[in-house]
PDB file of N, CA and C in Angstrom:
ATOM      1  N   UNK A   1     277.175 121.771 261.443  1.00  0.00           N
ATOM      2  CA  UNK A   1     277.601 122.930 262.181  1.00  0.00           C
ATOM      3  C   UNK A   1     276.653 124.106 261.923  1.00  0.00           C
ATOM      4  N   UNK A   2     276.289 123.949 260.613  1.00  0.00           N
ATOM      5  CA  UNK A   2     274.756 125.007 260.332  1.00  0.00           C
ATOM      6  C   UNK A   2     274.021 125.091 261.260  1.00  0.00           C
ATOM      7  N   UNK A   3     273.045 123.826 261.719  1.00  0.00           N
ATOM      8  CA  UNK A   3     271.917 124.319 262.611  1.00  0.00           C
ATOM      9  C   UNK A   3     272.504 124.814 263.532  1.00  0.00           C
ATOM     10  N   UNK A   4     273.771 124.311 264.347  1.00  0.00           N
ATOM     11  CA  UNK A   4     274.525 124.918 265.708  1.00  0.00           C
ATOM     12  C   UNK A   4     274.550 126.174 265.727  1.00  0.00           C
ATOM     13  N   UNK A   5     275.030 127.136 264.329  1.00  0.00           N
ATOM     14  CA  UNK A   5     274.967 128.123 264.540  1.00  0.00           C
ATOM     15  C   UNK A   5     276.882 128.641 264.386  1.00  0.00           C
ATOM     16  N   UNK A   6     277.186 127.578 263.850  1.00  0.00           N
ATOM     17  CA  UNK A   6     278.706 127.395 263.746  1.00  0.00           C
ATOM     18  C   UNK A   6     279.701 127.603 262.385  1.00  0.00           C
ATOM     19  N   UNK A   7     278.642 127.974 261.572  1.00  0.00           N
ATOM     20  CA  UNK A   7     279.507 128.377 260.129  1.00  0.00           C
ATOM     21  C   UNK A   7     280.871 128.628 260.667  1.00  0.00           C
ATOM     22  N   UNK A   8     281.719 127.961 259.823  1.00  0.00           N
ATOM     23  CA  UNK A   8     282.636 128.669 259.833  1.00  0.00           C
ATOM     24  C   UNK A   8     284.160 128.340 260.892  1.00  0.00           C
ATOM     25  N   UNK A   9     283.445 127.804 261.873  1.00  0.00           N
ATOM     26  CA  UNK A   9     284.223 126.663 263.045  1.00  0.00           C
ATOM     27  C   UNK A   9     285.339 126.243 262.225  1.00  0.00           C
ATOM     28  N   UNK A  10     286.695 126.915 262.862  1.00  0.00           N
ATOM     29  CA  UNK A  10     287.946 125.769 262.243  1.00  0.00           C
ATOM     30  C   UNK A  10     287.821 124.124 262.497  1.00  0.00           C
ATOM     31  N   UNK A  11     288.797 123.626 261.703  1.00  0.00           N
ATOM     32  CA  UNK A  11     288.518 122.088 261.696  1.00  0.00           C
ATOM     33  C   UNK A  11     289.115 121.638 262.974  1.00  0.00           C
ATOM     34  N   UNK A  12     289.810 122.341 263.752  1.00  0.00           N
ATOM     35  CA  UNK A  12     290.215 122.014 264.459  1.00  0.00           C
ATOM     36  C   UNK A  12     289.313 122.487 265.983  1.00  0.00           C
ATOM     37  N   UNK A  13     288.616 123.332 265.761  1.00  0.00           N
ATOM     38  CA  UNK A  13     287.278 123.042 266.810  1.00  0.00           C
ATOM     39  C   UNK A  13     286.388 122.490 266.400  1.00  0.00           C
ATOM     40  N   UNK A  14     286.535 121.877 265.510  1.00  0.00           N
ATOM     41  CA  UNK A  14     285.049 120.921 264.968  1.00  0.00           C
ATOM     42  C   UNK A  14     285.317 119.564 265.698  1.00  0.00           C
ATOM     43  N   UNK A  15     286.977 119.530 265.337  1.00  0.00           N
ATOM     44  CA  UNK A  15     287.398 118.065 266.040  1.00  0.00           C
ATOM     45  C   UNK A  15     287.549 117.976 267.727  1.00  0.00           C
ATOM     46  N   UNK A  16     287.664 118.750 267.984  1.00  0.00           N
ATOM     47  CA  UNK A  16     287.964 118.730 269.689  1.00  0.00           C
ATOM     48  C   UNK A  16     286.458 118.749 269.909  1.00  0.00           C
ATOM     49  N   UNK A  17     285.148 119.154 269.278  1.00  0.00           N
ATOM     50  CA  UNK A  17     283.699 118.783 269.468  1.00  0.00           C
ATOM     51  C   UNK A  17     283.352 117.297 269.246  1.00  0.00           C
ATOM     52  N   UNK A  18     284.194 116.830 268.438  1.00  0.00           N
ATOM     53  CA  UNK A  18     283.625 115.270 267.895  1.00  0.00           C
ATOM     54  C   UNK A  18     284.501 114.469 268.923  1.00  0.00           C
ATOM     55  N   UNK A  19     285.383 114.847 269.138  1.00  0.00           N
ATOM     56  CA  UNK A  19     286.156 114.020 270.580  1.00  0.00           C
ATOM     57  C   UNK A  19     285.076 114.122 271.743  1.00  0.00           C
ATOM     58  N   UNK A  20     284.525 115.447 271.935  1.00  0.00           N
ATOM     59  CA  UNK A  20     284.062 115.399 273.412  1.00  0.00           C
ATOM     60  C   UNK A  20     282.709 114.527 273.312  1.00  0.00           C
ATOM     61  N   UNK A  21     281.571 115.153 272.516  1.00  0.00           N
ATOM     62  CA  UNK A  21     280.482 114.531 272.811  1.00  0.00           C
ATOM     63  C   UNK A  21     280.579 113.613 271.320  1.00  0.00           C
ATOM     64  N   UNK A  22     279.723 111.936 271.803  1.00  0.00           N
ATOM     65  CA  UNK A  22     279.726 111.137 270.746  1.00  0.00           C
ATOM     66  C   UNK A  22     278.419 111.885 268.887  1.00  0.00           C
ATOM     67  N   UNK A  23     279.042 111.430 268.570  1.00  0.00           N
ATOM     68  CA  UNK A  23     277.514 112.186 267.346  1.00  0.00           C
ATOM     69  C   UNK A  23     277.921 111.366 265.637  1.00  0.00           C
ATOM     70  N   UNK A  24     276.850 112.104 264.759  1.00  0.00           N
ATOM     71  CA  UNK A  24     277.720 111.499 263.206  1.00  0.00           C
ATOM     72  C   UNK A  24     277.522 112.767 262.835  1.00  0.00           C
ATOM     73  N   UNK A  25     278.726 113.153 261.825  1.00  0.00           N
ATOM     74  CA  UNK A  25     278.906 114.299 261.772  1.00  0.00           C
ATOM     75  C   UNK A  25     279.145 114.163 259.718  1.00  0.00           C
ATOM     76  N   UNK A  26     278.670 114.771 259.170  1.00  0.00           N
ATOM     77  CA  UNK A  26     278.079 114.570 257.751  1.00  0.00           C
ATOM     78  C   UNK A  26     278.961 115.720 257.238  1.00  0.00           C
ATOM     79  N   UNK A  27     280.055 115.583 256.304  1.00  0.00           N
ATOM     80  CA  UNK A  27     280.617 116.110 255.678  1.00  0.00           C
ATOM     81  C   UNK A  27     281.014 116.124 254.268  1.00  0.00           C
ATOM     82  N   UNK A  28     281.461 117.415 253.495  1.00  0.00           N
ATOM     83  CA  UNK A  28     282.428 117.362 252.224  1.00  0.00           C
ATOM     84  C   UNK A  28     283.868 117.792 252.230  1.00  0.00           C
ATOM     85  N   UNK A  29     284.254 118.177 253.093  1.00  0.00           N
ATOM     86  CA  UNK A  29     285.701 118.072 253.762  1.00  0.00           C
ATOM     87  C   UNK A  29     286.438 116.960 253.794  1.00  0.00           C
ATOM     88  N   UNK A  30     287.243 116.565 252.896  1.00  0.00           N
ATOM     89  CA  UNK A  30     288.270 115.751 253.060  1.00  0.00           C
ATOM     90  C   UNK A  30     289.596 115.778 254.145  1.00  0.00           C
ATOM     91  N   UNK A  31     289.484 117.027 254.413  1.00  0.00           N
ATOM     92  CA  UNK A  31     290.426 116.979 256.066  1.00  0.00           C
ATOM     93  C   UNK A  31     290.851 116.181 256.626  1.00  0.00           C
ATOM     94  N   UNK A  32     288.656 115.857 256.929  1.00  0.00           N
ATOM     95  CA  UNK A  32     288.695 115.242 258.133  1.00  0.00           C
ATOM     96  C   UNK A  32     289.389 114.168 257.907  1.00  0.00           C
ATOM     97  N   UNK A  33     290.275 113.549 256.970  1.00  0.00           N
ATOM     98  CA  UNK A  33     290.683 112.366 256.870  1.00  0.00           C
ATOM     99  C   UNK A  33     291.709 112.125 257.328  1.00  0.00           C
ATOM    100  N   UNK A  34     292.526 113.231 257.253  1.00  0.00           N
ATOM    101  CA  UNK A  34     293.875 113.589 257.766  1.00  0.00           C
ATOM    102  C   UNK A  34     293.690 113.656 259.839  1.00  0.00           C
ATOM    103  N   UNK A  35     292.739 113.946 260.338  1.00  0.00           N
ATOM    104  CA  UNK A  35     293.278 114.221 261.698  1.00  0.00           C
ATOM    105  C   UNK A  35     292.664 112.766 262.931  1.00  0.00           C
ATOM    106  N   UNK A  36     293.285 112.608 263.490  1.00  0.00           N
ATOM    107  CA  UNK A  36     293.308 111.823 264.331  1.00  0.00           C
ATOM    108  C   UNK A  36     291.856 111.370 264.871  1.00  0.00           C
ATOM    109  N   UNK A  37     291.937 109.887 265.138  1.00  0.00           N
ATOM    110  CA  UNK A  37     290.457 109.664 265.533  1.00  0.00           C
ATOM    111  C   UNK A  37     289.483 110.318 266.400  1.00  0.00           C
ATOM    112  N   UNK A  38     288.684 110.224 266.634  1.00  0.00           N
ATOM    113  CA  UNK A  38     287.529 111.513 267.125  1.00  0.00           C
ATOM    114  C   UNK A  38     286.624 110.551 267.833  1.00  0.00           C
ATOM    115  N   UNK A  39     287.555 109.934 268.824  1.00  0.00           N
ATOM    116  CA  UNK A  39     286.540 109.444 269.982  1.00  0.00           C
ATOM    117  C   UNK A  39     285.254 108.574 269.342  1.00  0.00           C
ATOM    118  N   UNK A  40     283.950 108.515 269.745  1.00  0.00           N
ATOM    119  CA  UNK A  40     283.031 107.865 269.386  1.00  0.00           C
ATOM    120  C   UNK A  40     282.124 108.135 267.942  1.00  0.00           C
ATOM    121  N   UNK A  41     282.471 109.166 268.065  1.00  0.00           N
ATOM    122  CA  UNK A  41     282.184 110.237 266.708  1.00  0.00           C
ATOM    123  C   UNK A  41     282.297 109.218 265.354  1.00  0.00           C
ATOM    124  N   UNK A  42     281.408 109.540 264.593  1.00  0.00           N
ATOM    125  CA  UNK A  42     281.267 108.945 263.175  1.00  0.00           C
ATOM    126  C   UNK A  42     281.578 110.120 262.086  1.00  0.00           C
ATOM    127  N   UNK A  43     282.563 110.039 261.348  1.00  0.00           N
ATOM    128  CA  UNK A  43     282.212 110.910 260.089  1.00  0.00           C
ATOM    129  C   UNK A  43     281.980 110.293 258.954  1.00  0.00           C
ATOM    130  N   UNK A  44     280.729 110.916 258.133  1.00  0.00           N
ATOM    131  CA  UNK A  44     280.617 110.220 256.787  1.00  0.00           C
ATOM    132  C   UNK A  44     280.838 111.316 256.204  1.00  0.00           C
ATOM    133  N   UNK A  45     281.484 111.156 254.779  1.00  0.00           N
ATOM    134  CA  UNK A  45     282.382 111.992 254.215  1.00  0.00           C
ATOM    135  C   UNK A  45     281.873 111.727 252.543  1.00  0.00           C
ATOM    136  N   UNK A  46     280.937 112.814 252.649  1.00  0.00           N
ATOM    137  CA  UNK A  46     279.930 112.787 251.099  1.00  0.00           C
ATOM    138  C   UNK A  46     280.837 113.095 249.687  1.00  0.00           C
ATOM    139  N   UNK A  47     280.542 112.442 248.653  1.00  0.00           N
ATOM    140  CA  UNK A  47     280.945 113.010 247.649  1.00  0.00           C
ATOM    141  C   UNK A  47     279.493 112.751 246.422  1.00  0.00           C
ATOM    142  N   UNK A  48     278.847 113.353 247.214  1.00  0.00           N
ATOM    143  CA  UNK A  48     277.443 113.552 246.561  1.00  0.00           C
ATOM    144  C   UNK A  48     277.937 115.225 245.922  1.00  0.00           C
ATOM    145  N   UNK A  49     277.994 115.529 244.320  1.00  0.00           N
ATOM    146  CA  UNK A  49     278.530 116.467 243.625  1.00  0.00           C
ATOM    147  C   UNK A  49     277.010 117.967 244.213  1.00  0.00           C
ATOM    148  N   UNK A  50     278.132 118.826 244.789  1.00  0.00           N
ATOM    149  CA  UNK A  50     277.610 120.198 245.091  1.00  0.00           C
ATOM    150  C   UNK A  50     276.427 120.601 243.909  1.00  0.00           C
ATOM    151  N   UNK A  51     277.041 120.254 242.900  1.00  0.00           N
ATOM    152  CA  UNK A  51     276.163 120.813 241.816  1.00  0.00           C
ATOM    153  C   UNK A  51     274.597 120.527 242.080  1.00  0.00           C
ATOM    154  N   UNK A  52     274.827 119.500 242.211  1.00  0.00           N
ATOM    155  CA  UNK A  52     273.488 118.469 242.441  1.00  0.00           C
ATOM    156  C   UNK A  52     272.263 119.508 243.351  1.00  0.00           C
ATOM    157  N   UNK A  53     271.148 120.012 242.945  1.00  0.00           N
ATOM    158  CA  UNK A  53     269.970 120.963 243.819  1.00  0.00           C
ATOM    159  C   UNK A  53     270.064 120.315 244.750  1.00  0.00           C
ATOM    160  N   UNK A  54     269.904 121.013 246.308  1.00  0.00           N
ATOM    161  CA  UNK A  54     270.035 120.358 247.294  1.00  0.00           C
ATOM    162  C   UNK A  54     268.552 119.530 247.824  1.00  0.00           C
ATOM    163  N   UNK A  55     267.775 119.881 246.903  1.00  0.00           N
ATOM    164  CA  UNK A  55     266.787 118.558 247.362  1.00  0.00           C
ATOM    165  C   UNK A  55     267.345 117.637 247.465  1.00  0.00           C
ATOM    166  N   UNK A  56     267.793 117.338 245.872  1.00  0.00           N
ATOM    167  CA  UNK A  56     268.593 115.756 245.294  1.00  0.00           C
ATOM    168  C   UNK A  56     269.594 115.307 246.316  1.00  0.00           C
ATOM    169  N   UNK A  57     270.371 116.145 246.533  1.00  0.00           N
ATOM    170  CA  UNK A  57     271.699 115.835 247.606  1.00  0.00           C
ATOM    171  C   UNK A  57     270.659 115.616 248.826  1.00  0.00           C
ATOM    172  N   UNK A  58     269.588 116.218 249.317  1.00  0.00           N
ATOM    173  CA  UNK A  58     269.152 115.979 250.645  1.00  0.00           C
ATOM    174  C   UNK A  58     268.633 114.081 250.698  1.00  0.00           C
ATOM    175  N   UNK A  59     267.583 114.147 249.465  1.00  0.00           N
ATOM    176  CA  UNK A  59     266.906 112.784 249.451  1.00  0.00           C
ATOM    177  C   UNK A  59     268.226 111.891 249.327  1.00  0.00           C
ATOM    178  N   UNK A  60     269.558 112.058 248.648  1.00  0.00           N
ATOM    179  CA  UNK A  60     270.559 110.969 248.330  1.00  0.00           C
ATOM    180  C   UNK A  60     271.115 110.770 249.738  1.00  0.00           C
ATOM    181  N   UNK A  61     271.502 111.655 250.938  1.00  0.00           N
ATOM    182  CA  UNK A  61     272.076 111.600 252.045  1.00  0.00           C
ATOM    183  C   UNK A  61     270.594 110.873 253.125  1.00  0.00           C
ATOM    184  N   UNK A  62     269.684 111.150 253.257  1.00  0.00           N
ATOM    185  CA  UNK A  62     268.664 110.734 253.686  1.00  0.00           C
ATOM    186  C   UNK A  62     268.818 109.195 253.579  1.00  0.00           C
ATOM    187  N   UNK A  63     268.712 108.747 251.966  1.00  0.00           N
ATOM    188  CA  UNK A  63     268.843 107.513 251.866  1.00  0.00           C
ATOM    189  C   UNK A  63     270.010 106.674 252.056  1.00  0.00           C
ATOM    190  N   UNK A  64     271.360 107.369 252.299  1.00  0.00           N
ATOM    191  CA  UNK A  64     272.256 106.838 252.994  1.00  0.00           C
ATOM    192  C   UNK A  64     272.408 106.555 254.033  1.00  0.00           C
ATOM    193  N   UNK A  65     271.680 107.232 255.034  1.00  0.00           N
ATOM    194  CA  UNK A  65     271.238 108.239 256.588  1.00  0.00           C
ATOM    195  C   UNK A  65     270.876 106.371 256.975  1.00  0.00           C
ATOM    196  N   UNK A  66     269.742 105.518 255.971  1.00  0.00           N
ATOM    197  CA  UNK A  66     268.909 105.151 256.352  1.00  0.00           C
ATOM    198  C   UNK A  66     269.670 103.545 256.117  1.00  0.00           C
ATOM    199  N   UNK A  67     270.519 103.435 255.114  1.00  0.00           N
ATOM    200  CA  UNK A  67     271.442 102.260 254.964  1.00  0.00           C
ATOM    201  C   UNK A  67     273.025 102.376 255.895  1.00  0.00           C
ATOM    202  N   UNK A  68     272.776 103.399 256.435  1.00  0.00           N
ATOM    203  CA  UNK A  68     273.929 103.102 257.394  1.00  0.00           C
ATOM    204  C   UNK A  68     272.945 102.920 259.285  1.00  0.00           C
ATOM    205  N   UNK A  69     271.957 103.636 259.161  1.00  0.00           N
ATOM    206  CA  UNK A  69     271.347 102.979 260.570  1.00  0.00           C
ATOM    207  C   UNK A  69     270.917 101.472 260.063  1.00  0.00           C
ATOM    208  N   UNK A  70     270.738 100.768 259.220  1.00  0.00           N
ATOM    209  CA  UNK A  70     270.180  99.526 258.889  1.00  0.00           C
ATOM    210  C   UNK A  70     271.747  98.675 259.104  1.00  0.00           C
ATOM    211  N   UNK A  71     272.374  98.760 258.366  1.00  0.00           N
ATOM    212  CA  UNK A  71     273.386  98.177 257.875  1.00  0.00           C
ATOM    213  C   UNK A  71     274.849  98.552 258.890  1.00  0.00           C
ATOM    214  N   UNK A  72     275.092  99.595 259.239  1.00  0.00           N
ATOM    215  CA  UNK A  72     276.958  99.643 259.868  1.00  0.00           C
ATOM    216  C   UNK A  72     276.681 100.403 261.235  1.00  0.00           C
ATOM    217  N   UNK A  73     275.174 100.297 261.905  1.00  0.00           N
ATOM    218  CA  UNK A  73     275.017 101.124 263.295  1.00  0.00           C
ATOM    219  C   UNK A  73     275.898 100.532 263.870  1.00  0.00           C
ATOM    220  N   UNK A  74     276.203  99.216 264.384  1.00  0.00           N
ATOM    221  CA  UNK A  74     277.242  98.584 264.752  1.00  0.00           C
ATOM    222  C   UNK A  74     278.346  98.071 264.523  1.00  0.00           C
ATOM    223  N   UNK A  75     278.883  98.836 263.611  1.00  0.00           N
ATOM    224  CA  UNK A  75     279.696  98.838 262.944  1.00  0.00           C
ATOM    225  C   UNK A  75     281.221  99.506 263.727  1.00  0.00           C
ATOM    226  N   UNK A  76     282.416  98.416 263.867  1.00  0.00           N
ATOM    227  CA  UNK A  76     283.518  99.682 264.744  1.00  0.00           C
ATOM    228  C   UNK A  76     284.032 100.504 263.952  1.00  0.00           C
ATOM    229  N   UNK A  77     283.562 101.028 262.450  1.00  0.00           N
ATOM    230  CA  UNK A  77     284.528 101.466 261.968  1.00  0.00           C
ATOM    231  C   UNK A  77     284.095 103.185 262.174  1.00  0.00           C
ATOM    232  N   UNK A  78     284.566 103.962 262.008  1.00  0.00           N
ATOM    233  CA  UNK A  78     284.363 105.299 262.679  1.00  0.00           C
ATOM    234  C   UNK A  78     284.282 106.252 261.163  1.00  0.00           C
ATOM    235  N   UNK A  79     284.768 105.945 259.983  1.00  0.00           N
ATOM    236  CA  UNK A  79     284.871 107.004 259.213  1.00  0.00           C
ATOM    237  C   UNK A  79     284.556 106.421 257.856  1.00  0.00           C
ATOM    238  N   UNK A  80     283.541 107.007 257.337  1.00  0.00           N
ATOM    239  CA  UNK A  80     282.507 106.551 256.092  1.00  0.00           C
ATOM    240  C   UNK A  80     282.379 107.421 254.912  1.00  0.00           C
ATOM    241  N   UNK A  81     282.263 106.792 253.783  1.00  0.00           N
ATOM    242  CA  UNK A  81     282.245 107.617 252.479  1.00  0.00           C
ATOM    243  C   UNK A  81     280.895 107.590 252.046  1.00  0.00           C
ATOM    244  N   UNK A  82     280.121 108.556 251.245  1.00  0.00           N
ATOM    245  CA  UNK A  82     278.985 108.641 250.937  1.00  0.00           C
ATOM    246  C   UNK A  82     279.468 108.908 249.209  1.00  0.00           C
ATOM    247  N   UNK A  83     279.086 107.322 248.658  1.00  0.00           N
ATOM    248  CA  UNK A  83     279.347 107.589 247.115  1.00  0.00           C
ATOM    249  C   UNK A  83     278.490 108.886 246.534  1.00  0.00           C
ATOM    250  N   UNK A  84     278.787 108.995 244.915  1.00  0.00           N
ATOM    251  CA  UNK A  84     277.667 109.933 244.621  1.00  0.00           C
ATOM    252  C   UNK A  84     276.325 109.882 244.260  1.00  0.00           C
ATOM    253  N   UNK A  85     275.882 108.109 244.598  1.00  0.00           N
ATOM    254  CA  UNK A  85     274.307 107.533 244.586  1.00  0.00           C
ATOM    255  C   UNK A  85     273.872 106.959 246.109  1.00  0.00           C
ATOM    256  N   UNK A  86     275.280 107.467 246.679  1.00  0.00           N
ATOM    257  CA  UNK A  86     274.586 106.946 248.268  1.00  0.00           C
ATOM    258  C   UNK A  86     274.820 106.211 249.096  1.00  0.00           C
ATOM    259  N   UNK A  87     275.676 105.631 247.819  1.00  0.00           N
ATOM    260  CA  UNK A  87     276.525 104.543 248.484  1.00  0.00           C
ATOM    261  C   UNK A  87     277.010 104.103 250.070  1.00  0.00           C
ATOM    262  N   UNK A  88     277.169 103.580 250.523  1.00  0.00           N
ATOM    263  CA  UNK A  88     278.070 103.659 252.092  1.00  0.00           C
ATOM    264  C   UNK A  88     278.917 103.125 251.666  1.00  0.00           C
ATOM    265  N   UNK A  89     280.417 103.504 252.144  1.00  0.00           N
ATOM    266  CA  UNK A  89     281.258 102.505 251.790  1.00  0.00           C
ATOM    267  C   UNK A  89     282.572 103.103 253.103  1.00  0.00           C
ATOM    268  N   UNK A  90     282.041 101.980 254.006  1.00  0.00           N
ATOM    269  CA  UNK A  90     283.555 102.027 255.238  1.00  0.00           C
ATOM    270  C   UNK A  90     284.971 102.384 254.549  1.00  0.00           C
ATOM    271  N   UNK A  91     285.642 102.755 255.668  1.00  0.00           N
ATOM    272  CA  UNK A  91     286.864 103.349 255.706  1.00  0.00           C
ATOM    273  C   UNK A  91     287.131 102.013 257.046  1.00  0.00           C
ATOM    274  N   UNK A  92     288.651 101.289 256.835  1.00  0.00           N
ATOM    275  CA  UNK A  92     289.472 100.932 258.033  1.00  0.00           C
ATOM    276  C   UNK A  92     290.215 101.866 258.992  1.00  0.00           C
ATOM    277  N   UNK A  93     290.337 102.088 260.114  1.00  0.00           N
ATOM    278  CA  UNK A  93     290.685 102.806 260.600  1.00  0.00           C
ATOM    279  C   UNK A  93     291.847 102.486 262.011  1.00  0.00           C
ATOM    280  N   UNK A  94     293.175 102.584 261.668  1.00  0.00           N
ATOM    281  CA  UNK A  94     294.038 102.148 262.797  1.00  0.00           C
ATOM    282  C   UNK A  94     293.983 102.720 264.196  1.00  0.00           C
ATOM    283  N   UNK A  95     294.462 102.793 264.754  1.00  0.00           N
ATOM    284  CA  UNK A  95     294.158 103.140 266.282  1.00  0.00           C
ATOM    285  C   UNK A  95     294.524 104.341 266.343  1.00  0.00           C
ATOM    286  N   UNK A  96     295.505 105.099 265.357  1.00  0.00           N
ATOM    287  CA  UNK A  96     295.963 106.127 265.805  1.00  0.00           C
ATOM    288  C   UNK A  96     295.766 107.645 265.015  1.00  0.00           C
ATOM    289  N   UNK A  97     295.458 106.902 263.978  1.00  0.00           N
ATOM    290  CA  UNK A  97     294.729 107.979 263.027  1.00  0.00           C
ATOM    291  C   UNK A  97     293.989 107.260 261.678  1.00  0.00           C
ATOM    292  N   UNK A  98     292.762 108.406 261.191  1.00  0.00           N
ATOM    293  CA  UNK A  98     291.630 107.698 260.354  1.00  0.00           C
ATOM    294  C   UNK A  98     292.272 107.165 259.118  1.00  0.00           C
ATOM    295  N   UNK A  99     293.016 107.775 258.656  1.00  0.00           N
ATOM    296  CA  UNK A  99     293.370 107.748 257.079  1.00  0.00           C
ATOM    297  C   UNK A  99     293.887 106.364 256.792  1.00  0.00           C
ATOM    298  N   UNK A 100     293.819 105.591 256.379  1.00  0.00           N
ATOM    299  CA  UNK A 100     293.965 104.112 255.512  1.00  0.00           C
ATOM    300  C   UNK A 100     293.863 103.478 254.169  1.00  0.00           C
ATOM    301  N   UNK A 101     292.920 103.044 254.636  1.00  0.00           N
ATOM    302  CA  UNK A 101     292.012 102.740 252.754  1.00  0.00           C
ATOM    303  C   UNK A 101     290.506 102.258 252.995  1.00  0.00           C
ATOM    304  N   UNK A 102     289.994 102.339 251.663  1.00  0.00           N
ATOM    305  CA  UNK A 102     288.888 102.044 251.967  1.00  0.00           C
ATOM    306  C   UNK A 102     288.989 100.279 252.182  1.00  0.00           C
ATOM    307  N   UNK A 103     287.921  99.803 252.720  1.00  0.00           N
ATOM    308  CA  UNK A 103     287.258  98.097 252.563  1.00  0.00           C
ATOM    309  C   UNK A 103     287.028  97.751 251.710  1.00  0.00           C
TER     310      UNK A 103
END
């Protein structure tokens, strides 16, 4: 929402954005877990620790960036965790809302 120019966007216009147009949308908001599926929209949902200089956090999300286009591009599942080494690790997701468990 940074580059957009969107600091600050409630979660609830963030989500009526991820419904309309498809995208992956890179977060530390646990919210998003709570609200209803978001159309084509991908969220991966980092718990790469803030502390961490944001180089480190940049190169660790980068290299996640790069095992989820390799590995879950085709993937139906819609909502993804980013361990704190980078991990990918799917979320199941029912038809009617994201929250479940992990795989």
């Amino acid at each position: 929402m940074i580059p957009l120019k969107l600091r600050g966007t409630s979660d609830r216009d963030v989500v009526r954005r991820l419904e309309g147009t498809p995208c992956i949308f890179l977060t530390q908001d646990e919210d998003f877990f709570d609200f209803p599926k978001m159309g084509e929209s991908i969220v991966l949902l980092s718990h790469v620790p803030q502390r961490m200089p944001i180089s480190e956090r940049t190169r660790i999300w980068i290299k996640a960036m790069r095992t989820f286009f390799e590995d879950y591009k085709d993937a139906k599942h819609r909502l993804f965790e980013i361990g704190p080494d980078g991990e990918i690790i799917p979320w199941e997701t029912p038809d009617d809302h994201i929250r479940i468990r992990r795989i």
